[in-house]
Structures are given as C-alpha cells and as structure tokens.
C-alpha atoms as a PDB file:
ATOM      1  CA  UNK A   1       5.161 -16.068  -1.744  1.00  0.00           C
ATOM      2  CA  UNK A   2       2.312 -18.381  -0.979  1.00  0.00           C
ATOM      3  CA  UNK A   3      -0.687 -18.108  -3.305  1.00  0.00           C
ATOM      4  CA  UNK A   4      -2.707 -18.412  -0.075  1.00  0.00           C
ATOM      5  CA  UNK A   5      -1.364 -16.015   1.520  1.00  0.00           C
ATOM      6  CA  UNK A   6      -3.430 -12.831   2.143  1.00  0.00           C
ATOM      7  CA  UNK A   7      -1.878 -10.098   1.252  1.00  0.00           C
ATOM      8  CA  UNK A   8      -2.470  -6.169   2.110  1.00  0.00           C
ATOM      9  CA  UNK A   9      -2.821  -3.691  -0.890  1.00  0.00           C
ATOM     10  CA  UNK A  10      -1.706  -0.279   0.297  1.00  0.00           C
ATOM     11  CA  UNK A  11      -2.670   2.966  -1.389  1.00  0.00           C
ATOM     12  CA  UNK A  12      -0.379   5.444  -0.237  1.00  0.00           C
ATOM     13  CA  UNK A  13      -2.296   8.330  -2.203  1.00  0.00           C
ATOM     14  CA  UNK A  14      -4.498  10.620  -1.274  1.00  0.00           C
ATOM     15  CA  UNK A  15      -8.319  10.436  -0.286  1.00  0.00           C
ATOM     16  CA  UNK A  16      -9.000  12.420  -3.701  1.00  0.00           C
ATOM     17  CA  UNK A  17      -6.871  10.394  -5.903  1.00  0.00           C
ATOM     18  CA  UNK A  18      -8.627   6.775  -3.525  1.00  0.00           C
ATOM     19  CA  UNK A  19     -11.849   8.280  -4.975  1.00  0.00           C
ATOM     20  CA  UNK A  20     -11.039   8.797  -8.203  1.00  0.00           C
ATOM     21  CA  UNK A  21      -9.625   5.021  -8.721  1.00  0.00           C
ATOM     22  CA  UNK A  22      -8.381   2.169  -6.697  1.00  0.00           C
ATOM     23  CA  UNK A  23      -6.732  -1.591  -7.124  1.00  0.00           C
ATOM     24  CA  UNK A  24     -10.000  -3.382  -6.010  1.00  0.00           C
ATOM     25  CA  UNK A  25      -9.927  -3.997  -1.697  1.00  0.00           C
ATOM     26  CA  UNK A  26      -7.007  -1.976  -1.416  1.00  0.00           C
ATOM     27  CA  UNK A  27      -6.494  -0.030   2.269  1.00  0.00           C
ATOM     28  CA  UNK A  28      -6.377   3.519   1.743  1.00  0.00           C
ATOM     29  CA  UNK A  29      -3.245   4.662   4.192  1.00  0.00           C
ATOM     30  CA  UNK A  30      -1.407   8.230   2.440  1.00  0.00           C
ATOM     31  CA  UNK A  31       2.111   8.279   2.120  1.00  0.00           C
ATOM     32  CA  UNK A  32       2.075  11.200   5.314  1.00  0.00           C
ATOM     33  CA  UNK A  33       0.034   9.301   7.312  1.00  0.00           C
ATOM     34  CA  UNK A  34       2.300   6.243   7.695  1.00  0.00           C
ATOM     35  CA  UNK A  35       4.006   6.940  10.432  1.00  0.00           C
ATOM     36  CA  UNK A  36       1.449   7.697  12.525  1.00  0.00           C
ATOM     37  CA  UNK A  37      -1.384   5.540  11.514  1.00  0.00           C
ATOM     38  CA  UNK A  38       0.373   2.435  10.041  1.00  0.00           C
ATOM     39  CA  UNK A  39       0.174   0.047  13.516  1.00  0.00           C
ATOM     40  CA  UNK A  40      -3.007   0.688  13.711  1.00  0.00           C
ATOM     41  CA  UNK A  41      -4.411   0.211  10.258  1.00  0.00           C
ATOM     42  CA  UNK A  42      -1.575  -2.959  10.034  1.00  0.00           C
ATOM     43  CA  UNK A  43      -1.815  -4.786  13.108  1.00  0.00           C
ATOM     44  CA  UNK A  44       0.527  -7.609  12.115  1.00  0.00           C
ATOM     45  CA  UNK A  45       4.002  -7.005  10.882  1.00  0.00           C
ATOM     46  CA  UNK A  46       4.562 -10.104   9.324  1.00  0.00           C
ATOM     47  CA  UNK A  47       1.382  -9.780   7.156  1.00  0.00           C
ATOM     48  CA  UNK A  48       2.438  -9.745   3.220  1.00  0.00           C
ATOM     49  CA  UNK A  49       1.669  -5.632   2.261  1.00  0.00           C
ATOM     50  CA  UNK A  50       1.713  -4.655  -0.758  1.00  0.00           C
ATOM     51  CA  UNK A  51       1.870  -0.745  -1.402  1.00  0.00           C
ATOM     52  CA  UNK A  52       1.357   1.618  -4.697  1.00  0.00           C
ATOM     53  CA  UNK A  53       0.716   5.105  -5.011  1.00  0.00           C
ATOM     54  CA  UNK A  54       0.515   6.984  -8.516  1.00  0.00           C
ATOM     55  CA  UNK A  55       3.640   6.496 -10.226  1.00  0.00           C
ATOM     56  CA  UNK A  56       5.761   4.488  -7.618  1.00  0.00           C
ATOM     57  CA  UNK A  57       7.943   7.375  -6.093  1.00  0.00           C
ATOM     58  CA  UNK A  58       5.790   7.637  -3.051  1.00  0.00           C
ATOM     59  CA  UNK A  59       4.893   3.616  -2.832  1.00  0.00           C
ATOM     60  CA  UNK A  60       8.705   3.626  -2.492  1.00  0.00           C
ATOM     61  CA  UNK A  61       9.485   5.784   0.426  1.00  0.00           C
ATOM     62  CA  UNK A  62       6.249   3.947   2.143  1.00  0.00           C
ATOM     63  CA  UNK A  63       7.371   1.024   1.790  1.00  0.00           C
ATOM     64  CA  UNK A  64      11.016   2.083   3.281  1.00  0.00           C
ATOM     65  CA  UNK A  65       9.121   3.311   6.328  1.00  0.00           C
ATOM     66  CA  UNK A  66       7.156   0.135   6.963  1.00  0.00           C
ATOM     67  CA  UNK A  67      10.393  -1.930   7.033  1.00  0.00           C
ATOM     68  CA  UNK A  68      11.780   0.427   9.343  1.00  0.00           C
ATOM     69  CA  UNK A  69       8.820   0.519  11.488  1.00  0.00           C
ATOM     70  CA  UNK A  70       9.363  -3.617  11.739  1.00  0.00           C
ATOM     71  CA  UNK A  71       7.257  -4.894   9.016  1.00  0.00           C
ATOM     72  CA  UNK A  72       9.040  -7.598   7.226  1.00  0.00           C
ATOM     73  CA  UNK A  73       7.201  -8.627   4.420  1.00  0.00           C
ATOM     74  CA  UNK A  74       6.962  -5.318   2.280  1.00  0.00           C
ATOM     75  CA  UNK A  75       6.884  -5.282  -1.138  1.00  0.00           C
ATOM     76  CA  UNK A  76       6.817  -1.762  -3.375  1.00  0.00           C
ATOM     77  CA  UNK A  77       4.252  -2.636  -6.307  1.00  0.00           C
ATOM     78  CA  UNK A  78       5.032   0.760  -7.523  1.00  0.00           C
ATOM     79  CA  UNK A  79       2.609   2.870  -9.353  1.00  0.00           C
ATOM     80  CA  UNK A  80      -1.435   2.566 -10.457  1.00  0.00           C
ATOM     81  CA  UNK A  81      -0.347   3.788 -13.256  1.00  0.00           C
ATOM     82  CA  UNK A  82       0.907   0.628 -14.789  1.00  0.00           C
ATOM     83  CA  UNK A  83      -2.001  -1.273 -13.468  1.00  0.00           C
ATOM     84  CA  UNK A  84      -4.117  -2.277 -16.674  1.00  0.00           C
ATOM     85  CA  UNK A  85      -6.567  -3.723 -14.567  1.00  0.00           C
ATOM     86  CA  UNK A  86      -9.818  -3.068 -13.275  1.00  0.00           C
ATOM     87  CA  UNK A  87      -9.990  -0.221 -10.768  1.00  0.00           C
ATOM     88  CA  UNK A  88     -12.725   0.598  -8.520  1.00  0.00           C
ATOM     89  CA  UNK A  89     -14.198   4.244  -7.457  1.00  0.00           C
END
C-alpha cells in the first residue's frame, strides 16, 4: 500500500460504543447498517477502507460484505481493542 494513499477507517460499532472512543477520523458505519448505507457513505470502491469494531468479530463479517458489495481494497484491522493509541470521544 502507498503511504499516500488515503485510506478510510471504518467503525463498524455502534453510535454508543463511537461515543465512548474512536481511532481518530474514523467513519462511523455499524456492522447492520452496511448493507444499506455503505455506497453511500463509500462512494468509491477502489478507495483503501480500513474497518474495526470492538474485538474484530464484527470488523470481520464487514469487511466480507464490502468485498462482496464490489469494494476491492478492504482490509479487516480487527478490533479497538488492541489499538494502544490515542482514541478520540
């Protein structure tokens, strides 16, 4: 991956656990709300996303659905929890 390159951080969470701690500039999109909402919160499929949720489980099935939705540059970051990081609330 480009160092340049822009990249998308996903929180598949929910709006409590958003507000309660986030990777800095990440997109707030829940894990239920992908299918619906993801094309147009993500306009461009070949953008680099990266998604997490808590503990990775539901970054996982997320990230499954954007690549089956057409998005090709996907990556599952897994869970905040292993972020030792900064977050912001």
């Amino acid at each position: 991956m480009d160092e340049k390159e822009n990249c998308v951080i996903l929180d598949v969470r929910t709006q409590a656990e958003y507000a309660e701690g986030h990777i800095p500039g990440a997109i707030l999109l829940p894990d239920y709300e992908i299918a619906e909402r993801a094309e147009s919160v993500l306009s461009d499929k070949s953008q680099c996303i990266l998604v997490y949720c808590r503990s990775g489980r539901r970054s996982e099935k997320a990230a499954r659905t954007l690549v089956e939705m057409g998005y090709t540059n996907v990556l599952d970051f897994g869970g905040i929890i292993d972020w030792t990081y900064d977050v912001e609330k």
